[in-house]
N, C-alpha and C. Protein backbone atom coordinates (compact mmCIF):
# COMPACT_ATOMS: atom_id res chain seq x y z
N UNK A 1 -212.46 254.25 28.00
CA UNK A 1 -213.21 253.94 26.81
C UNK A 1 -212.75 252.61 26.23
N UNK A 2 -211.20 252.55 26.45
CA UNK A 2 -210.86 251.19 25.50
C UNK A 2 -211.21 249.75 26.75
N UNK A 3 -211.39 250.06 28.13
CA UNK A 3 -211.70 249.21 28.70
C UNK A 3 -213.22 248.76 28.47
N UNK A 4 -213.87 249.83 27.99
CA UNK A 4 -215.34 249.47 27.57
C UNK A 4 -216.11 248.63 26.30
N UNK A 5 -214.62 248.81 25.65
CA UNK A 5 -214.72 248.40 24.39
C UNK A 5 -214.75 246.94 24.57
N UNK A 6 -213.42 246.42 24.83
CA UNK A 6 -212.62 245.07 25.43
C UNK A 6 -213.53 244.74 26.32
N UNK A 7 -214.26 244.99 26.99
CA UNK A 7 -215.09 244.12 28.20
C UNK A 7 -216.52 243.97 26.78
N UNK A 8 -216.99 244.58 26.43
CA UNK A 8 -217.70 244.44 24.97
C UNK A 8 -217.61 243.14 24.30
N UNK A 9 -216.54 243.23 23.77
CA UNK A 9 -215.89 242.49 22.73
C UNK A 9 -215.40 240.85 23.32
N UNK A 10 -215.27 241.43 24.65
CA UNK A 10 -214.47 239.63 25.17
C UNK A 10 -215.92 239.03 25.38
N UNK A 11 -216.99 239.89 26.10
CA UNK A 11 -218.10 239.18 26.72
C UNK A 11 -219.26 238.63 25.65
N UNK A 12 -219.48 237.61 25.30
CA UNK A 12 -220.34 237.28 24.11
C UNK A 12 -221.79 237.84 24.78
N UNK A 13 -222.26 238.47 25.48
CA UNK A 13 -223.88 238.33 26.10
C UNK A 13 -223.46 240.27 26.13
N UNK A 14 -222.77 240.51 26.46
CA UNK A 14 -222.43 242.41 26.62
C UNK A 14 -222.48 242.43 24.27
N UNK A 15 -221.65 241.54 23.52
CA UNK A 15 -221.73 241.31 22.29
C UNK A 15 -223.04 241.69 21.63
N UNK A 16 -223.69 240.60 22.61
CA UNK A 16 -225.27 239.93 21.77
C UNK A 16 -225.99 241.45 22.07
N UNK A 17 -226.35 241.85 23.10
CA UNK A 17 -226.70 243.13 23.75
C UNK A 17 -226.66 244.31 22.44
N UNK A 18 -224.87 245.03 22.52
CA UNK A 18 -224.53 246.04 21.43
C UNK A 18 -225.34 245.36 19.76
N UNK A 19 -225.01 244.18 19.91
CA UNK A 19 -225.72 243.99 18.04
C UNK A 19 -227.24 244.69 18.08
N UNK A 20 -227.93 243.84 19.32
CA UNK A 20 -229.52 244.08 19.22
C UNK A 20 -229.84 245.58 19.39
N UNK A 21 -229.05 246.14 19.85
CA UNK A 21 -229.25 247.74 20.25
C UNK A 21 -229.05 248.64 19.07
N UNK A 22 -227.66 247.94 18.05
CA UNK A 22 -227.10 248.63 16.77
C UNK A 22 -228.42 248.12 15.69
N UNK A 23 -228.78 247.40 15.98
CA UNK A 23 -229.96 246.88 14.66
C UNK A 23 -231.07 247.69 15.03
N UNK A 24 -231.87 248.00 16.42
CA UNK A 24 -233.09 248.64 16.89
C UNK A 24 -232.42 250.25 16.28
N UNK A 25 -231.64 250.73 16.64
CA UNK A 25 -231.01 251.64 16.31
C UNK A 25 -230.86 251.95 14.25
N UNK A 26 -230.86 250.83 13.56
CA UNK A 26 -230.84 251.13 12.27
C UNK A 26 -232.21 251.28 12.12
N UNK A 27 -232.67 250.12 12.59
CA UNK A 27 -234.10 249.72 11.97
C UNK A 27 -235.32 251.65 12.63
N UNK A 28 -234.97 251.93 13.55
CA UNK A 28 -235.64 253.23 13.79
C UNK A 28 -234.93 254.15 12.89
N UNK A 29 -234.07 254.58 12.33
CA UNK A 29 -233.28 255.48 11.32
C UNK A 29 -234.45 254.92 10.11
N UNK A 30 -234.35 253.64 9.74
CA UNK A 30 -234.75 253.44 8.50
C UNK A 30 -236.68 253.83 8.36
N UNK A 31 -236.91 253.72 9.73
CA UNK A 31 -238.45 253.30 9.69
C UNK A 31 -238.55 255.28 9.80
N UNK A 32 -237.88 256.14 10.08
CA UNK A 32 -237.86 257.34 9.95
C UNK A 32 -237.91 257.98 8.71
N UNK A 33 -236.61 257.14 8.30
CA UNK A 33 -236.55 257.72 6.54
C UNK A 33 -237.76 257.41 5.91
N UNK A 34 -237.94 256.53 5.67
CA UNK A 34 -239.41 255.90 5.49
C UNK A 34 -240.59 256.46 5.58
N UNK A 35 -240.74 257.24 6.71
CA UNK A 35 -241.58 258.34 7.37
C UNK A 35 -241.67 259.62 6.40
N UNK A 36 -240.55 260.27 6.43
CA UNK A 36 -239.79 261.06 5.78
C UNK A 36 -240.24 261.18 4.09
N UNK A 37 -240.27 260.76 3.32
CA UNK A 37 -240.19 260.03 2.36
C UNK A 37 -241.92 260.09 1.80
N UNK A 38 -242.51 259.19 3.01
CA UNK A 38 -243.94 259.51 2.85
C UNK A 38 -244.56 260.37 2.87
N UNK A 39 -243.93 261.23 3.75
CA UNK A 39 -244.56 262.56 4.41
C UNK A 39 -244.74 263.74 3.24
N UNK A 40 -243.25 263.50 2.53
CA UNK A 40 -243.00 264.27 1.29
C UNK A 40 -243.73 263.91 0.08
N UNK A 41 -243.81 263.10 0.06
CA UNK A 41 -245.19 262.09 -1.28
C UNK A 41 -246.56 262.60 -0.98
N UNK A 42 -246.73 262.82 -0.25
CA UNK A 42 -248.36 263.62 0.34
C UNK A 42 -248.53 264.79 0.59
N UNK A 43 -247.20 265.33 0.72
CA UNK A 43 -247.61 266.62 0.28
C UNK A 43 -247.39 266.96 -0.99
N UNK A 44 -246.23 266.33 -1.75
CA UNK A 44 -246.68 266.97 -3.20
C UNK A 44 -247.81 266.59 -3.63
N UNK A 45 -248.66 265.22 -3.51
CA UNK A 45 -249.62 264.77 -4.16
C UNK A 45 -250.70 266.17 -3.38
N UNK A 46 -250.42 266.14 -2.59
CA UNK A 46 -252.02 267.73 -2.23
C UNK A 46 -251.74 268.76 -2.63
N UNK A 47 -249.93 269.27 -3.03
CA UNK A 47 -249.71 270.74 -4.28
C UNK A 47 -250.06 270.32 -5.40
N UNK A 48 -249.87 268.81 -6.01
CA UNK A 48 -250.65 268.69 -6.91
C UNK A 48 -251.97 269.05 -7.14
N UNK A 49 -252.95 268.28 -6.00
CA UNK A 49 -253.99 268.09 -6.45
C UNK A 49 -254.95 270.02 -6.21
N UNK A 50 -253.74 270.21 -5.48
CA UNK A 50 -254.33 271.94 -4.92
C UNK A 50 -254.06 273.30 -6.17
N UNK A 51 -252.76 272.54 -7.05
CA UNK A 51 -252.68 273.16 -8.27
C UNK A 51 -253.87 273.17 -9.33
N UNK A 52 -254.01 271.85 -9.36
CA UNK A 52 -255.33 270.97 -10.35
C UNK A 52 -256.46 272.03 -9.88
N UNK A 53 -257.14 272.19 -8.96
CA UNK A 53 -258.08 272.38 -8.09
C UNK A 53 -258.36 274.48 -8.80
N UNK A 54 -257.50 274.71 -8.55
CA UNK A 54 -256.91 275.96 -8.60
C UNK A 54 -257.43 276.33 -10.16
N UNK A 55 -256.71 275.68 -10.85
CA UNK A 55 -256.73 275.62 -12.46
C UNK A 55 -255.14 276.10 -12.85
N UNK A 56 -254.33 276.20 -12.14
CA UNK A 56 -252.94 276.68 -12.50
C UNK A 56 -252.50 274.78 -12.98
N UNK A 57 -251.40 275.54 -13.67
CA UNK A 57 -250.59 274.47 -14.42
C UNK A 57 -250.01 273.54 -13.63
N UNK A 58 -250.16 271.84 -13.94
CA UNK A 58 -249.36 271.15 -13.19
C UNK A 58 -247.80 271.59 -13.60
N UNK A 59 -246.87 271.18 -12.78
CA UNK A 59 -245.31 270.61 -13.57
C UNK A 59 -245.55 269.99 -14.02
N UNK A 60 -244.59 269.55 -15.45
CA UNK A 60 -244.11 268.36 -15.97
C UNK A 60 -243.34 267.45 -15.47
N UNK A 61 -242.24 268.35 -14.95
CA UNK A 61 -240.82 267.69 -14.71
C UNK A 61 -240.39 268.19 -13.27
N UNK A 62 -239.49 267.79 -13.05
CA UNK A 62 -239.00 267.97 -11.84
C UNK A 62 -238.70 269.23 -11.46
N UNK A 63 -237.47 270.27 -12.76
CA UNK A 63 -237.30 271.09 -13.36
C UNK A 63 -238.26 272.48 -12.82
N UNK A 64 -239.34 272.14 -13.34
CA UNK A 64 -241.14 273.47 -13.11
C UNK A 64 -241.12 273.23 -11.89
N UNK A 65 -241.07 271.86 -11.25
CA UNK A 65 -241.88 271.42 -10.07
C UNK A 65 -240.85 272.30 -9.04
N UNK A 66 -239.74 272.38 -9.08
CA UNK A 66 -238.66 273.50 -7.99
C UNK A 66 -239.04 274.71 -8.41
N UNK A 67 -239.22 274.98 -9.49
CA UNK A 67 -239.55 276.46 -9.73
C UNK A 67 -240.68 277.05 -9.44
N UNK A 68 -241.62 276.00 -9.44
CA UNK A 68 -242.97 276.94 -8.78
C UNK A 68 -243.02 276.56 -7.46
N UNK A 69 -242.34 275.38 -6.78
CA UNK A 69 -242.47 275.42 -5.46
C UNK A 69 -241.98 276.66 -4.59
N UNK A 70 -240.50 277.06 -5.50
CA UNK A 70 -239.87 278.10 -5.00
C UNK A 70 -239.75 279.19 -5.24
N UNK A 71 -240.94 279.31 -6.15
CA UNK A 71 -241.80 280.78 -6.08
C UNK A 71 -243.02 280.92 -5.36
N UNK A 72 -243.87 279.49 -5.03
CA UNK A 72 -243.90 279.65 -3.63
C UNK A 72 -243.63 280.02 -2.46
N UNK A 73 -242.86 279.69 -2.20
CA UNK A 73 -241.94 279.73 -1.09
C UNK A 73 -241.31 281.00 -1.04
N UNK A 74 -241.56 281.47 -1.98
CA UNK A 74 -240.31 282.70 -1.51
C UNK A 74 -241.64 283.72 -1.48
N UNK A 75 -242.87 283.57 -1.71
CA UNK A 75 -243.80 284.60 -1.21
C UNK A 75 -244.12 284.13 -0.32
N UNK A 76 -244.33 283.12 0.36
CA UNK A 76 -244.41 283.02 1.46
C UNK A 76 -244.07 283.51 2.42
N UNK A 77 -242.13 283.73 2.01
CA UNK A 77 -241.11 284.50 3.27
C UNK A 77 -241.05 285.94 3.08
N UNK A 78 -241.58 286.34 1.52
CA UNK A 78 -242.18 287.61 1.77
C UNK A 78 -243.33 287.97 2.44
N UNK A 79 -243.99 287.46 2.41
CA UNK A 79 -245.13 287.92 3.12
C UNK A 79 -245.08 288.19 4.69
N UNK A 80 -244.35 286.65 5.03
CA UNK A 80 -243.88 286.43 6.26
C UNK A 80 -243.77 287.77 7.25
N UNK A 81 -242.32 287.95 5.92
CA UNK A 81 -241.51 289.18 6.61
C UNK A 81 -242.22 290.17 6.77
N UNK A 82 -242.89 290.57 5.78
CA UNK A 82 -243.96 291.93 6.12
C UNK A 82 -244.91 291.62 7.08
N UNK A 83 -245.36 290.75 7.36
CA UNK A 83 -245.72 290.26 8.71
C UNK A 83 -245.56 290.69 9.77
N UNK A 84 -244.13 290.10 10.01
CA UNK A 84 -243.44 290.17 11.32
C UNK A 84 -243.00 291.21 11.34
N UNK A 85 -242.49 292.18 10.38
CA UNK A 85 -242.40 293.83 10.82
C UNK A 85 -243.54 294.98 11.03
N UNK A 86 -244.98 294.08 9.98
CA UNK A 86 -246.00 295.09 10.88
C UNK A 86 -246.48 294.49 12.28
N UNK A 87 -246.10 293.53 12.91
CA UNK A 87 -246.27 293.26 14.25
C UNK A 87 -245.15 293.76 15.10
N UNK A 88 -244.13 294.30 14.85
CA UNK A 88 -242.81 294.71 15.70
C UNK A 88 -243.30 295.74 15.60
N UNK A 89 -243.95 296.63 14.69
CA UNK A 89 -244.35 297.95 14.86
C UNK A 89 -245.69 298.40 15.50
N UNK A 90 -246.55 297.06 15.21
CA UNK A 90 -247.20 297.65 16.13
C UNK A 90 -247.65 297.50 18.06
N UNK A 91 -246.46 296.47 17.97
CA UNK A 91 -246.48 295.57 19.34
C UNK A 91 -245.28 297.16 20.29
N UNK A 92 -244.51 297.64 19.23
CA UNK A 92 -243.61 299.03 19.76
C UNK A 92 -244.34 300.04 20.15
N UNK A 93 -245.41 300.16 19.37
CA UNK A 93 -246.47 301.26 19.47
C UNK A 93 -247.49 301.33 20.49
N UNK A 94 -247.55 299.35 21.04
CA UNK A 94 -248.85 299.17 22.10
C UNK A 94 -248.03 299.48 23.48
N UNK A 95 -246.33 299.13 22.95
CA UNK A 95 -245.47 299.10 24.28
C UNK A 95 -245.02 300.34 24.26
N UNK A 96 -245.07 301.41 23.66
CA UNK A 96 -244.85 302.98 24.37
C UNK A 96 -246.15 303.34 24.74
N UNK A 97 -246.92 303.45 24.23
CA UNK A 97 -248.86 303.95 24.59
C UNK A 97 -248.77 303.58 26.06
N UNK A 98 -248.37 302.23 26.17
CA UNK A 98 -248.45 302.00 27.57
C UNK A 98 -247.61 302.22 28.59
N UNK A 99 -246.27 302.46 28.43
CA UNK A 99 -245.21 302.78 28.81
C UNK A 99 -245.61 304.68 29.06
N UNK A 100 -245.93 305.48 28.36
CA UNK A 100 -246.07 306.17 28.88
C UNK A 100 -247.35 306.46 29.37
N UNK A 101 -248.67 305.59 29.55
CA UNK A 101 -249.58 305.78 30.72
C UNK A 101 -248.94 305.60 31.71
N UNK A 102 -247.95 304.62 32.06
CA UNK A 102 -247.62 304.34 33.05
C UNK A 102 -246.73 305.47 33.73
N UNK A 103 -246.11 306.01 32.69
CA UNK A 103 -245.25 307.31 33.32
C UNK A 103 -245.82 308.59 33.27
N UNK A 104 -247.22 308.80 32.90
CA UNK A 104 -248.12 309.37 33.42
C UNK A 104 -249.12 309.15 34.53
N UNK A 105 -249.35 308.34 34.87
CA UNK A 105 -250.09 307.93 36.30
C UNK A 105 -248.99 308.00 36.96
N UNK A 106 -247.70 307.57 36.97
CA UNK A 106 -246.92 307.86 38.14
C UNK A 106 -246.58 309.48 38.89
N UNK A 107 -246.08 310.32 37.04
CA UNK A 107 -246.29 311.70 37.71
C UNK A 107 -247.55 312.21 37.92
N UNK A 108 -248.79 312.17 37.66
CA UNK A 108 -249.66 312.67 38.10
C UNK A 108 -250.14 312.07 39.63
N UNK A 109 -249.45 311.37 40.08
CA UNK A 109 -250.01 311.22 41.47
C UNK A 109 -249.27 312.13 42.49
């Protein structure tokens, strides 16, 4: 590793190389965040405009704006969950029904 470094560091063109690679390397981090950032601005602006729409109360403050997101959100993962346990129950129910046709056609032959 330290020979990799030193052959780096002595060679001005292996130098020029690591800079242009460390800058492409920021400049994609930054052009991400950036991304990031936007991505999140458009969707509040459509909970906004989906609140508006609705007739429920905008937030004021930042404050409301976590609190109803995350009373959102947390029916969401309720719901979710009741979801995904009436599908485990009934995906258990399609897989014995069939489980035992199958162990009925076997003994009845």
């Amino acid at each position: 590793m330290d020979s990799i470094i030193n052959m780096i560091l002595s060679n001005p063109v292996y130098m020029a190389i690591a800079v242009i690679i460390v800058i492409l390397l920021i400049y994609a981090l930054i052009k991400k965040v950036i991304k990031l950032i936007f991505s999140i601005g458009v969707i509040l602006i459509i909970y906004v405009v989906y609140l508006n729409y609705t007739g429920q109360d905008v937030p004021e403050d930042i404050e409301d704006l976590k609190k109803s997101v995350s009373k959102k959100v947390d029916r969401v993962k309720e719901t979710a969950s009741e979801t995904i346990n009436e599908v485990k129950e009934s995906t258990k129910k399609i897989v014995e029904q069939k489980a035992n046709e199958k162990i009925d056609q076997l003994f009845s032959d």
